[in-house]
C-alpha atoms as a PDB file:
ATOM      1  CA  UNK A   1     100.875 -17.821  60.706  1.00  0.00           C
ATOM      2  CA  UNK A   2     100.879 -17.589  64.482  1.00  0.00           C
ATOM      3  CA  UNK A   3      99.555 -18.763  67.599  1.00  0.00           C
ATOM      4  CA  UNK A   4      98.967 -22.502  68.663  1.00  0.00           C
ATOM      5  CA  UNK A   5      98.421 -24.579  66.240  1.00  0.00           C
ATOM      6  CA  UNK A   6     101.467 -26.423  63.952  1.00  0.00           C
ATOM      7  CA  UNK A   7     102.076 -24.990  60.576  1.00  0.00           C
ATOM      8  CA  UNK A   8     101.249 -28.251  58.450  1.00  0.00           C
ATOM      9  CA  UNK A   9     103.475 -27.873  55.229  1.00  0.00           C
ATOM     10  CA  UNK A  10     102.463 -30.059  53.183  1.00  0.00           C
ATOM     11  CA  UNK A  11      99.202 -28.009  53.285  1.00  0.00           C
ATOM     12  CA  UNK A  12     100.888 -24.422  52.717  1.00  0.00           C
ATOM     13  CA  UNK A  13     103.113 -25.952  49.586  1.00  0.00           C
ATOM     14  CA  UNK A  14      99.544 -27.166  48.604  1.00  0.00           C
ATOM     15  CA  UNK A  15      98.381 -23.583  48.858  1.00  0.00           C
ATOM     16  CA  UNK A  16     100.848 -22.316  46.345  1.00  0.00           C
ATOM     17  CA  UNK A  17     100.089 -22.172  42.708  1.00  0.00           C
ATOM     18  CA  UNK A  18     102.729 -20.176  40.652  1.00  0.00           C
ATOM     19  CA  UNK A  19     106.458 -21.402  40.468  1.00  0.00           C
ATOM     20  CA  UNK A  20     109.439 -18.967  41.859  1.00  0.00           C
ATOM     21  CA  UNK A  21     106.540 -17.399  44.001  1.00  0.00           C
ATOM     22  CA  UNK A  22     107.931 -17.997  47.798  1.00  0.00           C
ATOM     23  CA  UNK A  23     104.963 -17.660  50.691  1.00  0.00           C
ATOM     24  CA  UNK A  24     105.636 -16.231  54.085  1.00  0.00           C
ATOM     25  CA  UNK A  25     104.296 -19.397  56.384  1.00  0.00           C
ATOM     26  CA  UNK A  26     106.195 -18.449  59.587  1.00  0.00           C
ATOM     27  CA  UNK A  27     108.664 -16.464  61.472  1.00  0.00           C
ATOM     28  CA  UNK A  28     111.813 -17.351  64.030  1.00  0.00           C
ATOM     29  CA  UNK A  29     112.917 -14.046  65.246  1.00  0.00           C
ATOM     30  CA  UNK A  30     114.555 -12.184  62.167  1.00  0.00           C
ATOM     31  CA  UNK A  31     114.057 -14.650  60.032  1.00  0.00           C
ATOM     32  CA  UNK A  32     110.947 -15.791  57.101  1.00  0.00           C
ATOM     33  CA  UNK A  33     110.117 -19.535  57.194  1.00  0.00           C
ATOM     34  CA  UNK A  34     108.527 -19.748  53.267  1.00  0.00           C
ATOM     35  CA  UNK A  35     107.652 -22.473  51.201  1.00  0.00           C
ATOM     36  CA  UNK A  36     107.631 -22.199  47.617  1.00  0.00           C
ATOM     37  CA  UNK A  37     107.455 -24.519  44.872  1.00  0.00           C
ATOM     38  CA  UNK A  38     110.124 -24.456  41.949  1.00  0.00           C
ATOM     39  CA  UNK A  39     110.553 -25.438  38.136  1.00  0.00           C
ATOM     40  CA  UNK A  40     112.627 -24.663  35.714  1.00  0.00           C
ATOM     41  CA  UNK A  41     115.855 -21.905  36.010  1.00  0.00           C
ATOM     42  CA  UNK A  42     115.350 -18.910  37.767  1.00  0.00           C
ATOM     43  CA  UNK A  43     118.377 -16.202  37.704  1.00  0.00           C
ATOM     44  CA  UNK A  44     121.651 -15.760  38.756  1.00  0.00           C
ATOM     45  CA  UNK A  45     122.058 -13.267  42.045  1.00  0.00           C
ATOM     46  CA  UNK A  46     123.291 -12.886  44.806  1.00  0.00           C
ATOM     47  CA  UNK A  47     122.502 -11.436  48.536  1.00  0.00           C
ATOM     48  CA  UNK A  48     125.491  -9.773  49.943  1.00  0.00           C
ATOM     49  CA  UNK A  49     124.312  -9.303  53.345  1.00  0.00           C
ATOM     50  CA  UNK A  50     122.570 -12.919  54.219  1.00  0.00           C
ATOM     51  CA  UNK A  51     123.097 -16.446  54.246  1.00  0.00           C
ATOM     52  CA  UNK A  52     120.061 -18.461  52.612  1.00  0.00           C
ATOM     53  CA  UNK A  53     118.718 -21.943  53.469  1.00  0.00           C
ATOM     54  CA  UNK A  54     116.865 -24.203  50.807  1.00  0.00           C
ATOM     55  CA  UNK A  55     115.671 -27.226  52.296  1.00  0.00           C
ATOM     56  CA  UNK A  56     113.959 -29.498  49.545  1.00  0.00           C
ATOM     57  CA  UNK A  57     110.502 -31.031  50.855  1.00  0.00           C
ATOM     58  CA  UNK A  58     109.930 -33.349  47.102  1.00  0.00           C
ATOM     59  CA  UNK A  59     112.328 -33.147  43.955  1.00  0.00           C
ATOM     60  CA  UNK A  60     115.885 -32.546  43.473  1.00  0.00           C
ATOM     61  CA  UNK A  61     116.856 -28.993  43.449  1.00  0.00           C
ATOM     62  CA  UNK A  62     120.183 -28.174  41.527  1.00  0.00           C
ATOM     63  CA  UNK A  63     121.920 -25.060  42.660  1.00  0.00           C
ATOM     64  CA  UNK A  64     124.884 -23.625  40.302  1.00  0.00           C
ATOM     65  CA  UNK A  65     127.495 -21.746  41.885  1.00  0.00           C
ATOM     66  CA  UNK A  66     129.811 -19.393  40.810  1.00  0.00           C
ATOM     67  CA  UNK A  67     132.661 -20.327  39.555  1.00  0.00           C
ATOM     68  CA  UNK A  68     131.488 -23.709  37.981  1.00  0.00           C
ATOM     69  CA  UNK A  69     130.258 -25.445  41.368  1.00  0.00           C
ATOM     70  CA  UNK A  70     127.221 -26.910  41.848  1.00  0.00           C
ATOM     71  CA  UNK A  71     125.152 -28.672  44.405  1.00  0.00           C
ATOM     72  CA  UNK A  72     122.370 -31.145  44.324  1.00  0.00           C
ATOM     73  CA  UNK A  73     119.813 -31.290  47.028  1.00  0.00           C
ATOM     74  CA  UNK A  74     117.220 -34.150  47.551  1.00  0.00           C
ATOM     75  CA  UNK A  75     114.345 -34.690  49.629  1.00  0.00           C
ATOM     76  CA  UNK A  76     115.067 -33.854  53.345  1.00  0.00           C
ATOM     77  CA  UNK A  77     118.345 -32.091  52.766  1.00  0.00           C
ATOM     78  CA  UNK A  78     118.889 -28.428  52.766  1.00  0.00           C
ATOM     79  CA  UNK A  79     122.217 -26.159  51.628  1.00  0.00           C
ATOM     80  CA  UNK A  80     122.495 -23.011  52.947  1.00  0.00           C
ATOM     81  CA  UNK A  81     124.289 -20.587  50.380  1.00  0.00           C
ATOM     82  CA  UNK A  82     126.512 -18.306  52.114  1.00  0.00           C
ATOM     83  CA  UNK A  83     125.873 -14.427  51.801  1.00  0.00           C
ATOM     84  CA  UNK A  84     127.710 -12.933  48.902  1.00  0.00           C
ATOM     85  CA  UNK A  85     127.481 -16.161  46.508  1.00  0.00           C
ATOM     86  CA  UNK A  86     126.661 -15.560  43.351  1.00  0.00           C
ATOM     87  CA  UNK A  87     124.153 -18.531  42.915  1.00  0.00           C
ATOM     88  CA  UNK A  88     121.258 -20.415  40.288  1.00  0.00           C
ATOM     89  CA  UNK A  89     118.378 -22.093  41.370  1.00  0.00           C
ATOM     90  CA  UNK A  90     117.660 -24.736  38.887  1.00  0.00           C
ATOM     91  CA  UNK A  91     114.658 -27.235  39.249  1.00  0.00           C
ATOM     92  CA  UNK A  92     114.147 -29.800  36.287  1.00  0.00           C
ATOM     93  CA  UNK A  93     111.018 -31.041  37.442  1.00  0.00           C
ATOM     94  CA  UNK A  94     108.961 -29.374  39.709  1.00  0.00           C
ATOM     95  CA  UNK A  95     110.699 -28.852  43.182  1.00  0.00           C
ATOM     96  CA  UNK A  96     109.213 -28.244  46.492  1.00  0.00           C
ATOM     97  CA  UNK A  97     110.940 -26.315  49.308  1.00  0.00           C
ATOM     98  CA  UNK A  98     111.108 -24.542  52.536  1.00  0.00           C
ATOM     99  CA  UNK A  99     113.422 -21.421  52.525  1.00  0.00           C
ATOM    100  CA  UNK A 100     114.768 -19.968  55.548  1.00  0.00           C
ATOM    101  CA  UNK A 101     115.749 -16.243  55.521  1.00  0.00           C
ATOM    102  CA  UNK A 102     116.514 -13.009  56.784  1.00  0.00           C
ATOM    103  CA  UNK A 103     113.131 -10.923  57.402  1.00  0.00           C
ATOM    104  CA  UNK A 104     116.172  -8.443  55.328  1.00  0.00           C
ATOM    105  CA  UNK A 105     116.366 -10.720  51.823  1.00  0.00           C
ATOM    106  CA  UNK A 106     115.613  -9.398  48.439  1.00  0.00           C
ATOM    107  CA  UNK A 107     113.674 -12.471  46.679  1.00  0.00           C
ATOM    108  CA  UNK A 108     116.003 -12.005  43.854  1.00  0.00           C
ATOM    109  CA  UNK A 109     118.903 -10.226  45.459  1.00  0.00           C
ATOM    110  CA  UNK A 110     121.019  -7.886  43.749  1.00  0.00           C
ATOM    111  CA  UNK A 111     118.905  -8.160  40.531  1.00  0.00           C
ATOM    112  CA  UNK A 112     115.881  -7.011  39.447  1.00  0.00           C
ATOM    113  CA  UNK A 113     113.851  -9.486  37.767  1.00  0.00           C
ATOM    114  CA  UNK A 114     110.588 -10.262  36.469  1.00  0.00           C
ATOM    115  CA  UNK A 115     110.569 -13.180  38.995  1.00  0.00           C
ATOM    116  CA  UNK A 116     111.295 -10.482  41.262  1.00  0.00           C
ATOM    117  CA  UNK A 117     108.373 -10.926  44.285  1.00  0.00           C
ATOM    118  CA  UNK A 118     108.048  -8.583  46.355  1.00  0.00           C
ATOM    119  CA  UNK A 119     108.230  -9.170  50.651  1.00  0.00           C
ATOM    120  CA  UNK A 120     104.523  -7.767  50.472  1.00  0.00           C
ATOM    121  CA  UNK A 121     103.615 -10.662  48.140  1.00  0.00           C
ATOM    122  CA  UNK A 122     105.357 -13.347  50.028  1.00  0.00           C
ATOM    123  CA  UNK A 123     103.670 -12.185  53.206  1.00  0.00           C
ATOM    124  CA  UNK A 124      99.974 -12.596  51.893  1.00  0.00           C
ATOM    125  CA  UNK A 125      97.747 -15.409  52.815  1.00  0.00           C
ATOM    126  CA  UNK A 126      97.751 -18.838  51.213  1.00  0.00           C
END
């Protein structure tokens, strides 16, 4: 995760094997760079305190909003939900993205979940 070399990753999203399980692959002051890989719903929440970024590597991510909006994101375009948004991740085939967050963020915000993974778990190696 540090020093000189690039982080490759296509390699890191390679490295990940469960769905709705982000990995820690990087860090830009207070915030995570993670990959993860997506499919299916995952819940509603929300994360009062921080903005999140979802930049989709392969697939077409689908995130409902509330109040009935909804945005579609595509390979090489990200959406950053602002904090406080009540907001669904929704992947209908798999999805592959890089998430940028606050070190701060609650995988699953406000909610507990079974999806629920722990900073901990994001943070071990690929």
């Amino acid at each position: 995760m540090t020093g000189i070399a690039p982080t490759d990753i296509a390699a890191a999203l390679a490295g990940v094997t469960e769905h709705w399980t982000p990995r820690v692959v990087g860090r830009v002051n207070d915030q995570y760079v993670k990959v993860a890989k997506l499919l299916g719903e995952f819940v509603w929440h929300t994360h009062e305190n921080e903005d999140e970024l979802f930049l989709v590597v392969s697939g077409t991510l689908r995130i409902q909003l509330e109040g009935d909006a909804e945005v579609r994101i595509g390979p090489g375009q990200f959406y950053v939900v602002p904090r406080g948004v009540r907001h669904n991740p929704i992947a209908e085939q798999e999805v592959e993205i890089v998430l940028i967050e606050t070190v701060t963020t609650s995988h699953t915000g406000d909610v507990k979940h079974e999806r629920s993974v722990p900073i901990d778990e994001q943070l071990s190696e690929l």
